[in-house]
Protein backbone atom coordinates (compact mmCIF):
# COMPACT_ATOMS: atom_id res chain seq x y z
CA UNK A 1 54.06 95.55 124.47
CA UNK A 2 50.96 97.35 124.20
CA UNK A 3 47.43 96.24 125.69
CA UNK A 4 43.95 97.44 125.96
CA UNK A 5 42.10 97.06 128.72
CA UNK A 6 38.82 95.52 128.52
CA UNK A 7 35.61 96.68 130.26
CA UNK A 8 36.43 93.78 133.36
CA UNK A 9 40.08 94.34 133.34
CA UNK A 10 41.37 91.71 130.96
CA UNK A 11 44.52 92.97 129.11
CA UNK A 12 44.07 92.67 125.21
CA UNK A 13 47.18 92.45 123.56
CA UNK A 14 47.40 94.25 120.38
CA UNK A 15 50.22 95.41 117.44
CA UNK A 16 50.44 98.09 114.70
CA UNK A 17 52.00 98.49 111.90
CA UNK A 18 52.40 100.19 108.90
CA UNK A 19 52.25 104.41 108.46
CA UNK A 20 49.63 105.54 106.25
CA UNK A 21 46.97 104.37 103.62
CA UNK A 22 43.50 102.21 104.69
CA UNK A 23 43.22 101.67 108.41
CA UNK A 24 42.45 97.30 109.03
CA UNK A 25 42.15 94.89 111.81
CA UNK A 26 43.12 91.77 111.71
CA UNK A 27 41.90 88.84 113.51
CA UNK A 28 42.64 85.60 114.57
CA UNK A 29 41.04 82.36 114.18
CA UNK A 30 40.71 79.65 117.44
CA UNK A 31 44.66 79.98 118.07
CA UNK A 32 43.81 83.52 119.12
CA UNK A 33 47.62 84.42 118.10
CA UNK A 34 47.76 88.01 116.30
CA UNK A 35 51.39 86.60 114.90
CA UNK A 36 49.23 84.56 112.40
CA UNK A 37 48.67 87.19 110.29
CA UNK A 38 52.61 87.97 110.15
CA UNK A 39 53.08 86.90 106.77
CA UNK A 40 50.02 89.19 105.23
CA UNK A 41 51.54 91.98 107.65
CA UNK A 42 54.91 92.14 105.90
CA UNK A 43 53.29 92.54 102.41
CA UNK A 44 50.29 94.53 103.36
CA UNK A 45 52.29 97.41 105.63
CA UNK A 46 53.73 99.53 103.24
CA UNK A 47 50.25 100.89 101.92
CA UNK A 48 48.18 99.97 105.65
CA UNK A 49 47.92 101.06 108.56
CA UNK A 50 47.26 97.64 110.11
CA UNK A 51 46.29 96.86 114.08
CA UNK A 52 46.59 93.07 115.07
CA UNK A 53 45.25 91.33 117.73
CA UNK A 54 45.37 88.48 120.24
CA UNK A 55 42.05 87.45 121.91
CA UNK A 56 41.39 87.31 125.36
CA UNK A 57 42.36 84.13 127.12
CA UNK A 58 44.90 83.20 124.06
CA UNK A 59 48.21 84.38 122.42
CA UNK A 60 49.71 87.27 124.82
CA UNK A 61 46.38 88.88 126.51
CA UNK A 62 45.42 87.42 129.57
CA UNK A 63 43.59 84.06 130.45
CA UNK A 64 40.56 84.77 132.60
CA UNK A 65 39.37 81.73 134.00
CA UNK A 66 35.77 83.02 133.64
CA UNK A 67 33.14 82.99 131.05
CA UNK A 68 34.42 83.15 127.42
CA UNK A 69 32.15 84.21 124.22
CA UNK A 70 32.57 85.38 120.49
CA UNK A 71 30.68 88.58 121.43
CA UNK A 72 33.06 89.34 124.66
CA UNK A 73 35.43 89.27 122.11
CA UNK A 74 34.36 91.42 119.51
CA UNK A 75 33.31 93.69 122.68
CA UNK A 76 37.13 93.59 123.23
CA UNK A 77 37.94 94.46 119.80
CA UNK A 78 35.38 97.09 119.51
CA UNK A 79 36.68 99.24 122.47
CA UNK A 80 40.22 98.36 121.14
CA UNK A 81 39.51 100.30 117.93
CA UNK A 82 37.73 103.12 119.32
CA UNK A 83 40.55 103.82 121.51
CA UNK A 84 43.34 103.69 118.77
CA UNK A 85 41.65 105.64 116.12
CA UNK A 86 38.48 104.49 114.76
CA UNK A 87 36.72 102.20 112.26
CA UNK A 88 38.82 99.70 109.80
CA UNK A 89 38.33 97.23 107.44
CA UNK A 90 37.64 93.86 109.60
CA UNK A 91 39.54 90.51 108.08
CA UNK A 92 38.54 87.62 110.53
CA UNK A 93 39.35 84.30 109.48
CA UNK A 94 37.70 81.37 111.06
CA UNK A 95 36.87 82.06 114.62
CA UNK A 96 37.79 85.59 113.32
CA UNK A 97 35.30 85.44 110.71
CA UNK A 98 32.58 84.70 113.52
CA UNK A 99 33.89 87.49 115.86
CA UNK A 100 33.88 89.67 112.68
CA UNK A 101 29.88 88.79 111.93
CA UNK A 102 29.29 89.75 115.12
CA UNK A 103 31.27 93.12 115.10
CA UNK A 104 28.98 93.90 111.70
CA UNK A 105 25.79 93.10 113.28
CA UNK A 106 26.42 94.44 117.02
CA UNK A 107 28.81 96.93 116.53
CA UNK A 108 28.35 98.60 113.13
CA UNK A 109 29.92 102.16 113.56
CA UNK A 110 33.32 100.18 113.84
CA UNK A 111 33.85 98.36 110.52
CA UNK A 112 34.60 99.97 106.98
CA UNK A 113 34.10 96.28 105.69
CA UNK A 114 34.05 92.91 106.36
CA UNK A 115 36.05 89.99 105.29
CA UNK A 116 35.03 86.31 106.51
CA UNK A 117 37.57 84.16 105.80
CA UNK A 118 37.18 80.62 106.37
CA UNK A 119 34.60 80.84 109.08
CA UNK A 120 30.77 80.02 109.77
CA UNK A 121 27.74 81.31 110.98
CA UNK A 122 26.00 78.35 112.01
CA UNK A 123 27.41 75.18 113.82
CA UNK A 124 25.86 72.19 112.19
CA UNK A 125 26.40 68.52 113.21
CA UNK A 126 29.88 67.86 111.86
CA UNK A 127 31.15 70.86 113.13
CA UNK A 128 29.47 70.16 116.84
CA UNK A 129 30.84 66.61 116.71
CA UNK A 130 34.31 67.79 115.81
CA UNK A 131 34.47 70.70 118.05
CA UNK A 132 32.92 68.96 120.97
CA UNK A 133 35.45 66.34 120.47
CA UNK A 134 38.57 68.83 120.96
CA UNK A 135 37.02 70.01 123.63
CA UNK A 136 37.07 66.77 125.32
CA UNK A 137 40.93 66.46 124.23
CA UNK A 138 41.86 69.66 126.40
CA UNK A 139 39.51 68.66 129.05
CA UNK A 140 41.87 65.53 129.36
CA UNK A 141 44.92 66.98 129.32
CA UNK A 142 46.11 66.02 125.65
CA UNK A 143 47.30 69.16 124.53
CA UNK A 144 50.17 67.95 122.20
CA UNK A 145 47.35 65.33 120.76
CA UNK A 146 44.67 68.35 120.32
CA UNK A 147 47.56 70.21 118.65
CA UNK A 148 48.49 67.29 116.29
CA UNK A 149 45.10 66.82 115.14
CA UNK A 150 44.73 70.99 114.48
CA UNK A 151 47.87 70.79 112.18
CA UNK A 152 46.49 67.28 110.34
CA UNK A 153 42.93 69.99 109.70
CA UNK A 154 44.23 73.02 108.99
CA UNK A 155 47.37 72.09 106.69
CA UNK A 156 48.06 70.23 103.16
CA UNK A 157 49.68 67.36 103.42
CA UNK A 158 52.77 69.24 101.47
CA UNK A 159 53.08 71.92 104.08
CA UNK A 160 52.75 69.19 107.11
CA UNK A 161 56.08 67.50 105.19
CA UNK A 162 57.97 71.26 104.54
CA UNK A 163 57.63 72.03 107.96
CA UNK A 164 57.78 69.26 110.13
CA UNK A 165 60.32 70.30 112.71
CA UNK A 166 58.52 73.60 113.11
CA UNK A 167 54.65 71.44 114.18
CA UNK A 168 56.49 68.80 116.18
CA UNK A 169 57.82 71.78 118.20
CA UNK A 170 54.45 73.30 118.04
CA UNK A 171 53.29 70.39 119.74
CA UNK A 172 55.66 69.98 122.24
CA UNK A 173 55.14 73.27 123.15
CA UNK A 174 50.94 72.87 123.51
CA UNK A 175 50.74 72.34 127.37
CA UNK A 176 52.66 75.73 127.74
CA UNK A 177 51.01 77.96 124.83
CA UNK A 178 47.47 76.38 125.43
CA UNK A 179 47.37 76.87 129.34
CA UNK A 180 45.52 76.94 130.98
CA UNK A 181 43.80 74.19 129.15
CA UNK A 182 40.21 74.78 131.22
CA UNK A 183 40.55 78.26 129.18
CA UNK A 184 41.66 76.70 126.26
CA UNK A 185 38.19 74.00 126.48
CA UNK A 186 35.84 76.76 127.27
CA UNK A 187 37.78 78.82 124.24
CA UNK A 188 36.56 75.94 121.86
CA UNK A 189 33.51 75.17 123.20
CA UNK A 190 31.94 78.76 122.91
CA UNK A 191 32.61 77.96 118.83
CA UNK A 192 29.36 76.61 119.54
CA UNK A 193 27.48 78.65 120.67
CA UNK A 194 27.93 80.93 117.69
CA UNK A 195 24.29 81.30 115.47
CA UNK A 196 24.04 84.54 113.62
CA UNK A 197 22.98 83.14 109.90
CA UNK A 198 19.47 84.55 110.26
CA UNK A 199 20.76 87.93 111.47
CA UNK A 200 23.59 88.33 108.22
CA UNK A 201 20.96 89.76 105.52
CA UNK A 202 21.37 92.91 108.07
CA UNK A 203 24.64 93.70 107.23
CA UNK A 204 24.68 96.65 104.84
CA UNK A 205 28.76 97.32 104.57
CA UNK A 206 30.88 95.86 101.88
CA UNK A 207 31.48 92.14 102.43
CA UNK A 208 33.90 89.46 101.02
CA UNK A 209 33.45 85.83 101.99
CA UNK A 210 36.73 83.67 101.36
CA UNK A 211 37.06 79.83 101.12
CA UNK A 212 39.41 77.18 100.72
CA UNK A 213 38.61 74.73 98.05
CA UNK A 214 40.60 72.02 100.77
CA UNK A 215 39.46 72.89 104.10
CA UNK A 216 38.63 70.09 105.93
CA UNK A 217 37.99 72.00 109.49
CA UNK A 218 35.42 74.55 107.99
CA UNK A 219 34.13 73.29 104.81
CA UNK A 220 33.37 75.83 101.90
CA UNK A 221 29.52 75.17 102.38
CA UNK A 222 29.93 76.87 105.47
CA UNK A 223 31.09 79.76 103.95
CA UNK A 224 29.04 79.85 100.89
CA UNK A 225 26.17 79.81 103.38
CA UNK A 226 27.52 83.40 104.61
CA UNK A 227 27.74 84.57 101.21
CA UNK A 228 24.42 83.92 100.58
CA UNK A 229 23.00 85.35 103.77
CA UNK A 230 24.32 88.93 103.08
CA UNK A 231 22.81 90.91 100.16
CA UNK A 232 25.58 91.79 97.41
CA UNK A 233 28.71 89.70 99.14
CA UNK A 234 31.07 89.14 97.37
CA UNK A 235 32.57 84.85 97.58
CA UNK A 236 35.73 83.98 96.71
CA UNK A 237 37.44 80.42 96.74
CA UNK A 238 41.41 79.71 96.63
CA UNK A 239 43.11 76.42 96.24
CA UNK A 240 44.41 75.35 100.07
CA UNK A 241 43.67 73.91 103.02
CA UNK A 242 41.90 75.55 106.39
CA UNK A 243 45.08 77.63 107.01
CA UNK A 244 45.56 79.20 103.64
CA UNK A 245 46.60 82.75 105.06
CA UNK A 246 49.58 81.30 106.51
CA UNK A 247 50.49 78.87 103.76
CA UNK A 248 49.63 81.40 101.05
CA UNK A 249 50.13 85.24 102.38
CA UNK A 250 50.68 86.27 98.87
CA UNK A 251 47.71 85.63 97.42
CA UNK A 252 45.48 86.34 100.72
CA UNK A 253 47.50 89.80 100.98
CA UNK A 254 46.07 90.10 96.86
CA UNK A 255 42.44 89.25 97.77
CA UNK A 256 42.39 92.27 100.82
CA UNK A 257 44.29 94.58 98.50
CA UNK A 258 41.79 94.17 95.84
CA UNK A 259 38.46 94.44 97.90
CA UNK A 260 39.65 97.51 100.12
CA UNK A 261 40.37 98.99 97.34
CA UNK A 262 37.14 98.60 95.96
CA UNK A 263 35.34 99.00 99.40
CA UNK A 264 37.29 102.68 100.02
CA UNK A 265 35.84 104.05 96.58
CA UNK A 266 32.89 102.87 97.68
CA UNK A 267 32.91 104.35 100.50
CA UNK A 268 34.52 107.77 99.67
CA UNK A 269 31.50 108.01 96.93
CA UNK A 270 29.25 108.36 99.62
């Protein structure tokens, strides 16, 4: 498997795929698991060149017990691409979409363009309340409980019935895949932390904004108030609940095709 190693040591685990055409990263939301994306990988590799990602302290990188941040992590996914060729086309969905503000604001010279998906650029009360409360769920030990209540947030009620066998393993699994859970706390709780709205109308690269008409967990206001911040975004909304990419690869592989496409003609007419 291959890694990156991060300015203090931390392994980042990372994947590619895909031979030629437009070079794009792909990023994770809170889960932190590049195998997310695996769905939009299989219909997006023939004409990509696609590098995926775990974050630091989730999925297969390492798990630090030290200070965790949405800039460390773009730092980590900054030095990732700069070591394996060079700038790409950024899709971040929820966490993602923060680390992928960040990575246009603090670390320009890396991203062709930017997708948001999902995501937010300020916390506001709801989101601090709900948040904080997970938080407090790893902090006492409920793993399979903080797990339940991230599948009732992030999926329809249609795909919680289709796949039940596959969450209730999920679940079960929680107080393995989410260990250590002090990492997995801090993980959540530097969601809060996150407050670049004022800073977005600096962004001069190509931007799409996506949101899910039923996303309970990050609510399209949040994302319309993204879209709004940068000069010329462009917004999109698709039917679907918080975790659309996974329940919908199709039409999220659709979006990306469309708005790279658009964003490389751009960019070649410089």
């Amino acid at each position: 498997m291959p890694f990156f190693a991060a300015a203090d040591g931390c392994r980042i685990h990372y994947e590619t795929s895909g031979g030629h055409g437009p070079r794009l990263m792909l990023i994770p939301g809170l889960g932190g698991d590049g195998r997310f994306w695996a769905g939009v990988v299989r219909l997006l590799e023939a004409h990509h060149r696609i590098i995926v990602t775990d974050h630091r302290g989730a999925g297969r990188s390492d798990r630090p017990n030290s200070l965790y941040s949405i800039p460390l992590i773009a730092s980590d996914i900054a030095g990732l691409l700069a070591q394996t060729g060079g700038p790409a086309h950024i899709v971040g969905h929820s966490t993602g979409g923060a680390i992928a503000q960040v990575l246009a604001l603090d670390h320009a010279e890396i991203g062709l363009s930017y997708t948001i998906s999902s995501s937010w650029a300020r916390a506001d009360v709801r989101f601090r309340t709900l948040f904080g409360a997970r938080a407090e769920l790893l902090d006492a030990g409920m793993a399979e409980t903080f797990q339940r209540l991230g599948h009732v947030l992030c999926h329809e009620p249609s795909y919680l019935e289709t796949h039940a066998g596959q969450l209730d393993a999920a679940a079960a699994s929680a107080p393995h895949t989410l260990a250590p859970l002090a990492v997995a706390a801090a993980r959540v709780r530097m969601l809060l932390d996150h407050d670049r709205l004022a800073d977005l109308p600096r962004i001069a690269a190509p931007v799409q904004v996506i949101a899910a008409a039923g996303d309970i967990l990050t609510p399209p206001a949040l994302s319309q108030a993204i879209a709004r911040a940068i000069p010329g975004a462009d917004h999109v909304t698709v039917p679907g609940a918080h975790f659309h990419p996974l329940a919908d690869p199709e039409g999220f592989a659709a979006i990306l095709r469309r708005f790279i496409a658009g964003a490389e003609s751009k960019y070649h007419d410089r």
